[in-house]
C-alpha atoms as a PDB file:
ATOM      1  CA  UNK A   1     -64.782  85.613 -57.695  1.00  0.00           C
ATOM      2  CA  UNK A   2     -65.494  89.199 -57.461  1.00  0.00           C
ATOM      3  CA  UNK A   3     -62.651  92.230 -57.581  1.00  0.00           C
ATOM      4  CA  UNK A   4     -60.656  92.382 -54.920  1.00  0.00           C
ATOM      5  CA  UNK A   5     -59.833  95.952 -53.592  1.00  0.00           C
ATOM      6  CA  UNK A   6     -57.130  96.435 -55.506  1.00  0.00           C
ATOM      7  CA  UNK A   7     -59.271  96.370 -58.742  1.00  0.00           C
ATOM      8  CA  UNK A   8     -62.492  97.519 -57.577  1.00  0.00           C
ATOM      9  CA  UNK A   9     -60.548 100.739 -56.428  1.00  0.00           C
ATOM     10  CA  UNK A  10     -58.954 101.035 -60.196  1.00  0.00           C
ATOM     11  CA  UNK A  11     -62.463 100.589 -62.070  1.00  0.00           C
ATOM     12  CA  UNK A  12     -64.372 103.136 -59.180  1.00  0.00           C
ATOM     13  CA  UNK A  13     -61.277 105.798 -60.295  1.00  0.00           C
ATOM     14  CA  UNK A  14     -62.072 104.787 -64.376  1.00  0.00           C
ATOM     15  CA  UNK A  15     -66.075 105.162 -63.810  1.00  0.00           C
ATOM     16  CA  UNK A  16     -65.271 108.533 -62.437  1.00  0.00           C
ATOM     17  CA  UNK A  17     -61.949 110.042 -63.969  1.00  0.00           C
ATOM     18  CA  UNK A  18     -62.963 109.036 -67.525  1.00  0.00           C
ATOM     19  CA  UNK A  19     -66.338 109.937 -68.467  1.00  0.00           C
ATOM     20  CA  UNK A  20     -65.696 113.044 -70.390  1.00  0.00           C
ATOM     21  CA  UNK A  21     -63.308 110.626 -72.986  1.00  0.00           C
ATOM     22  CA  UNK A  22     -65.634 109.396 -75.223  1.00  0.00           C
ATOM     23  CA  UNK A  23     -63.529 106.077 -76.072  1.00  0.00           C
ATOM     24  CA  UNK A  24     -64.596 105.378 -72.166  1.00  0.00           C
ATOM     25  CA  UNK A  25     -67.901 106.062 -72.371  1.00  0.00           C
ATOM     26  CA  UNK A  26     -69.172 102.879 -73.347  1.00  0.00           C
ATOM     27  CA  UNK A  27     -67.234 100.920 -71.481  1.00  0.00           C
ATOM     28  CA  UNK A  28     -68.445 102.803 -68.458  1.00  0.00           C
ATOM     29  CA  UNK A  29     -71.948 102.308 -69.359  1.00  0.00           C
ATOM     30  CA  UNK A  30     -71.396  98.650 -69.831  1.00  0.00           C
ATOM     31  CA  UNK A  31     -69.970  98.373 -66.400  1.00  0.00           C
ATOM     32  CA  UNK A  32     -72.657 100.468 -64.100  1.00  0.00           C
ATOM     33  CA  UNK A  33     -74.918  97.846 -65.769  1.00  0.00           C
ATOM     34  CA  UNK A  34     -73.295  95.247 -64.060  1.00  0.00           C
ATOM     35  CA  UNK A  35     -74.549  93.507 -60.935  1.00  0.00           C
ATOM     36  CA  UNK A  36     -73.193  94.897 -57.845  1.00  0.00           C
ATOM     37  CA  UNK A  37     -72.007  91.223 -56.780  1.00  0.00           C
ATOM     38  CA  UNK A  38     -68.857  91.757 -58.699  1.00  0.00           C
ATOM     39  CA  UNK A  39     -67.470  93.923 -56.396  1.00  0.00           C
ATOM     40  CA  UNK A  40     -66.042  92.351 -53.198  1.00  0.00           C
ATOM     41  CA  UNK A  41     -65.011  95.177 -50.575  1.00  0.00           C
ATOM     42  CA  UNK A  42     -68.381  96.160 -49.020  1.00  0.00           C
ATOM     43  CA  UNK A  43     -67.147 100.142 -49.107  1.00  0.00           C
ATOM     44  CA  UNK A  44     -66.451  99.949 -52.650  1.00  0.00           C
ATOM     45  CA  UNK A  45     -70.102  97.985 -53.183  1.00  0.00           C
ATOM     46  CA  UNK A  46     -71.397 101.486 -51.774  1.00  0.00           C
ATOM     47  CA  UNK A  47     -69.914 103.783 -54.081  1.00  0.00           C
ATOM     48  CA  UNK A  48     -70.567 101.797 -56.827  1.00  0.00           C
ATOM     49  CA  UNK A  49     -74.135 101.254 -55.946  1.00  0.00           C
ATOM     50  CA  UNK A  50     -74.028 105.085 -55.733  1.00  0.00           C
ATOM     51  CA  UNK A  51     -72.562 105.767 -58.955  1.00  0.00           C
ATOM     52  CA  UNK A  52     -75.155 103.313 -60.501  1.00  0.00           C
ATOM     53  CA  UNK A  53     -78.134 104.915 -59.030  1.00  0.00           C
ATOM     54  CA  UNK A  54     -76.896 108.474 -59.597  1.00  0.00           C
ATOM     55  CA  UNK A  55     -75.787 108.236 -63.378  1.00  0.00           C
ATOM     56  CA  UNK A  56     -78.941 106.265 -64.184  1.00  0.00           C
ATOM     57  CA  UNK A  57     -81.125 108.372 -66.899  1.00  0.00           C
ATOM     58  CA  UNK A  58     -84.634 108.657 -66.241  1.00  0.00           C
ATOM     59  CA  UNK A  59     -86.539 106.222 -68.307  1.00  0.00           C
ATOM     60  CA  UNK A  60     -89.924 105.173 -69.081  1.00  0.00           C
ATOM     61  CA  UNK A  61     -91.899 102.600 -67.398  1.00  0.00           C
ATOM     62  CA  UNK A  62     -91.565  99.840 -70.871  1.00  0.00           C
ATOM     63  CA  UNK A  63     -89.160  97.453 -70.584  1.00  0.00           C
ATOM     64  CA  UNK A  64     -86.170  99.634 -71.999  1.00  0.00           C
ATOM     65  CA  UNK A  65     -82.614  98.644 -71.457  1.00  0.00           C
ATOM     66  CA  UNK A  66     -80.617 100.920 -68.592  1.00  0.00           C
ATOM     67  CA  UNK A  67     -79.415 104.108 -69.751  1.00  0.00           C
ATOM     68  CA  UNK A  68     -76.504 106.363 -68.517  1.00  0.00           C
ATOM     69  CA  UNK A  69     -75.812 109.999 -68.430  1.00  0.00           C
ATOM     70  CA  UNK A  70     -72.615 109.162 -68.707  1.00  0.00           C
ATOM     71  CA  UNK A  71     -70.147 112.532 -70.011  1.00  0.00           C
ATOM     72  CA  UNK A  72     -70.838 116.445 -68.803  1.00  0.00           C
ATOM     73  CA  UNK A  73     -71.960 118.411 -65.537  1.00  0.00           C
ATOM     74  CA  UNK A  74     -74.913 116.212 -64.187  1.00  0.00           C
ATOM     75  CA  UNK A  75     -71.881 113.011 -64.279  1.00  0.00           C
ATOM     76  CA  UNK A  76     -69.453 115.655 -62.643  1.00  0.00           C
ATOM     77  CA  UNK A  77     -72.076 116.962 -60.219  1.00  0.00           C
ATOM     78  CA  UNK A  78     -72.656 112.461 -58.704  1.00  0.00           C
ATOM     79  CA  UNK A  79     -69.279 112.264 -58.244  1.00  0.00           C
ATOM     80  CA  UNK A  80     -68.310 115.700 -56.645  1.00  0.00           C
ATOM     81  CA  UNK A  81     -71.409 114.900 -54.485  1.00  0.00           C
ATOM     82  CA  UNK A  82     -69.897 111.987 -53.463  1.00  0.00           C
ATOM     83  CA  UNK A  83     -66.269 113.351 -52.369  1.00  0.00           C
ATOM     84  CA  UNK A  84     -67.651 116.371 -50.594  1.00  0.00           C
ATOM     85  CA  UNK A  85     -70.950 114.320 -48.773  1.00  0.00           C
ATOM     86  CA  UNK A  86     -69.848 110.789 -48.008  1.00  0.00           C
ATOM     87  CA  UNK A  87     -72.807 109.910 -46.280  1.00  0.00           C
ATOM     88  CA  UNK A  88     -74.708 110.464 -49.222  1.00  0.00           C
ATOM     89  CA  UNK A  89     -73.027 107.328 -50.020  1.00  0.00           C
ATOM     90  CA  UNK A  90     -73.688 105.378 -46.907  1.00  0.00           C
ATOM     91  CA  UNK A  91     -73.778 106.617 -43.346  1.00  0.00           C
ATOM     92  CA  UNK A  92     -70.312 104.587 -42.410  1.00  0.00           C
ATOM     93  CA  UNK A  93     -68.511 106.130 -45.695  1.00  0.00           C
ATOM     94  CA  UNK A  94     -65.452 108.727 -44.405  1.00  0.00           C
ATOM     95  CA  UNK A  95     -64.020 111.881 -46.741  1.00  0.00           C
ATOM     96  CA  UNK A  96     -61.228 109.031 -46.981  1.00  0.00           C
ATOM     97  CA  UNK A  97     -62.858 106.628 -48.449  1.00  0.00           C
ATOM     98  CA  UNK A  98     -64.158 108.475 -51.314  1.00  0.00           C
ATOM     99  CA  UNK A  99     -60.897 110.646 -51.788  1.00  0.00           C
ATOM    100  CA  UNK A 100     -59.694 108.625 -54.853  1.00  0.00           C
ATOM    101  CA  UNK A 101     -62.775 109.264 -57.202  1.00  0.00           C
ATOM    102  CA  UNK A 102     -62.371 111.435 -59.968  1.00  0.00           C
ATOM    103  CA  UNK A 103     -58.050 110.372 -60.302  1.00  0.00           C
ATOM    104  CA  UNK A 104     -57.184 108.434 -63.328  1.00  0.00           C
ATOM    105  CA  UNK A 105     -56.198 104.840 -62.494  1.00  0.00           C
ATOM    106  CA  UNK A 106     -53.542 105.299 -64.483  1.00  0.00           C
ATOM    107  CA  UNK A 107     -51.691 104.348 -67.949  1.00  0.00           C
ATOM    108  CA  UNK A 108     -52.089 100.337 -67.198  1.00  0.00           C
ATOM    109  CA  UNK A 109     -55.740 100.578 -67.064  1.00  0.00           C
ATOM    110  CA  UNK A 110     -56.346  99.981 -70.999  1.00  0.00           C
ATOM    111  CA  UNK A 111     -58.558  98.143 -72.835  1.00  0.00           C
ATOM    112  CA  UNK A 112     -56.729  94.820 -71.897  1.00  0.00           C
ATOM    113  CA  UNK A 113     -57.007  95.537 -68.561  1.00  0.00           C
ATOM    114  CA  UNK A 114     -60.755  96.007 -69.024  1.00  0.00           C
ATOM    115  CA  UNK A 115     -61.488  92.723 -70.140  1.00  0.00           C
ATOM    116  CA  UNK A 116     -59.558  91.378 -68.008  1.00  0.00           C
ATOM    117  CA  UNK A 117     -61.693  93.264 -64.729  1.00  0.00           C
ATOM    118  CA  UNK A 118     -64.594  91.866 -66.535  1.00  0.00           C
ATOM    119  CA  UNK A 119     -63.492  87.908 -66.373  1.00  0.00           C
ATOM    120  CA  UNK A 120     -62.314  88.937 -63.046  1.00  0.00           C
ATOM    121  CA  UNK A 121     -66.129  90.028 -62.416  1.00  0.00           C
ATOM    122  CA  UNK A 122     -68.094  86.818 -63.254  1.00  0.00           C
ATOM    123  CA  UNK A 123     -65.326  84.166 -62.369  1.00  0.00           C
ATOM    124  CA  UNK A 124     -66.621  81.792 -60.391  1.00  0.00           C
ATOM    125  CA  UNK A 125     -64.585  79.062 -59.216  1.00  0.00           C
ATOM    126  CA  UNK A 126     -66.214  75.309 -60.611  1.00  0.00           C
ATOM    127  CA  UNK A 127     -67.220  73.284 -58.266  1.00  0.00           C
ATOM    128  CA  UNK A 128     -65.470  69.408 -58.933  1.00  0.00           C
ATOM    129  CA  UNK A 129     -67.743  67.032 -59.087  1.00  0.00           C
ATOM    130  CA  UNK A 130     -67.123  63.079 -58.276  1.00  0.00           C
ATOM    131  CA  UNK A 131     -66.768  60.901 -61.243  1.00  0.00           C
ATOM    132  CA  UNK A 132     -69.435  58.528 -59.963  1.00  0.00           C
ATOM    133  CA  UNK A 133     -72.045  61.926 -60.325  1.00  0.00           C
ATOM    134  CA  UNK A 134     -71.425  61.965 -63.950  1.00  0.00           C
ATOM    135  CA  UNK A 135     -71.768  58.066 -64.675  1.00  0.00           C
ATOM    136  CA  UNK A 136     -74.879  58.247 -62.716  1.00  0.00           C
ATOM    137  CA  UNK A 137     -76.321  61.215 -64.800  1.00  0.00           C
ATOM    138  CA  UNK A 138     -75.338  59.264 -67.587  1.00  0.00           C
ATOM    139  CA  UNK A 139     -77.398  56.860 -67.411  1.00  0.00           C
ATOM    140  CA  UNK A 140     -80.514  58.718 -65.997  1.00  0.00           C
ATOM    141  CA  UNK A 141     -80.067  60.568 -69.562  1.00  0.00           C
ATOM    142  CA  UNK A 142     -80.341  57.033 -71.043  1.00  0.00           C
ATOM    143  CA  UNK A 143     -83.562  56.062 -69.175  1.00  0.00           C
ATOM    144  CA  UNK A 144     -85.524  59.142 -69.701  1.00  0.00           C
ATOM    145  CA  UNK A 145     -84.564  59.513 -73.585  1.00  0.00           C
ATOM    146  CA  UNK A 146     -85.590  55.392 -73.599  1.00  0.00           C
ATOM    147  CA  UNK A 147     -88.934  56.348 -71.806  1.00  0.00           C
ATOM    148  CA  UNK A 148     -89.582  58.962 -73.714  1.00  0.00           C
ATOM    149  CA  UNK A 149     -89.051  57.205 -77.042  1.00  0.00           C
ATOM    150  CA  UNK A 150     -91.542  54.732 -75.838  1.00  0.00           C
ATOM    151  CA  UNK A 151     -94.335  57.195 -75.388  1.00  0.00           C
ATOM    152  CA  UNK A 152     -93.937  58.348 -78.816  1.00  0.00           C
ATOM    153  CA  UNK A 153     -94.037  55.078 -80.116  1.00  0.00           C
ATOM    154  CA  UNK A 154     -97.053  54.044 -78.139  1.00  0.00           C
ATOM    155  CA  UNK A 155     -99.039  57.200 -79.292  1.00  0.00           C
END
């Protein structure tokens, strides 16, 4: 289950109100590396596609992990970009919808509340499966382990 509005709008406002606090930064960094798919509200998807490909540090062809200029002007300069050209964002994207970058999300958003976006992030609901499935697997897990305890036997 992916954020609804509600919190994608709160973690889009800590991405861009927060960078200059170094306590943040990480935590920032770690979330820009998540997948996109975590974010439900197709407008908010945008932006934080935006952000992602904005505050993404140059890097080398290798196989390096994602970096971040996270912190300072260049971070500053993506988001006032953003507010002041929307369609930089996407060509449907209104001075509206991006007017709530750069605000803090406020005193609730702590820590807590960060791990909390992140469970919120990769939940996805189980899937129940009949009991009869599992019996069945069961013993298809008995056959092959028999089978293949009989090859090695035979060899």
């Amino acid at each position: 289950m992916a954020l609804d509005a509600e919190l994608g709008k709160k973690m889009l406002q800590l991405v861009t109100s927060r960078y200059d606090d170094r306590h943040w930064r990480k935590k920032i960094e770690k979330t820009l590396s998540l997948p996109q798919s975590g974010v439900a509200d197709p407008m908010q998807q945008q932006l934080f596609m935006y952000l992602k490909i904005g505050l993404k540090a140059y890097k080398s062809r290798r196989a390096d992990p994602d970096a971040w200029i996270i912190g300072g002007y260049a971070t500053k300069e993506v988001i006032d970009r953003a507010k002041f050209q929307p369609q930089l964002v996407g060509p449907d994207v209104k001075k509206e919808d991006v007017a709530f970058l750069g605000t803090d999300p406020g005193d609730d958003v702590t820590e807590g509340w960060w791990d909390e976006m992140l469970v919120q992030w990769f939940d996805v609901p189980e899937e129940e499966k009949p009991a009869e499935d599992d019996e069945a697997g069961k013993t298809t897990e008995a056959e092959s382990a028999a089978t293949t305890e009989g090859q090695s036997s035979s060899a």
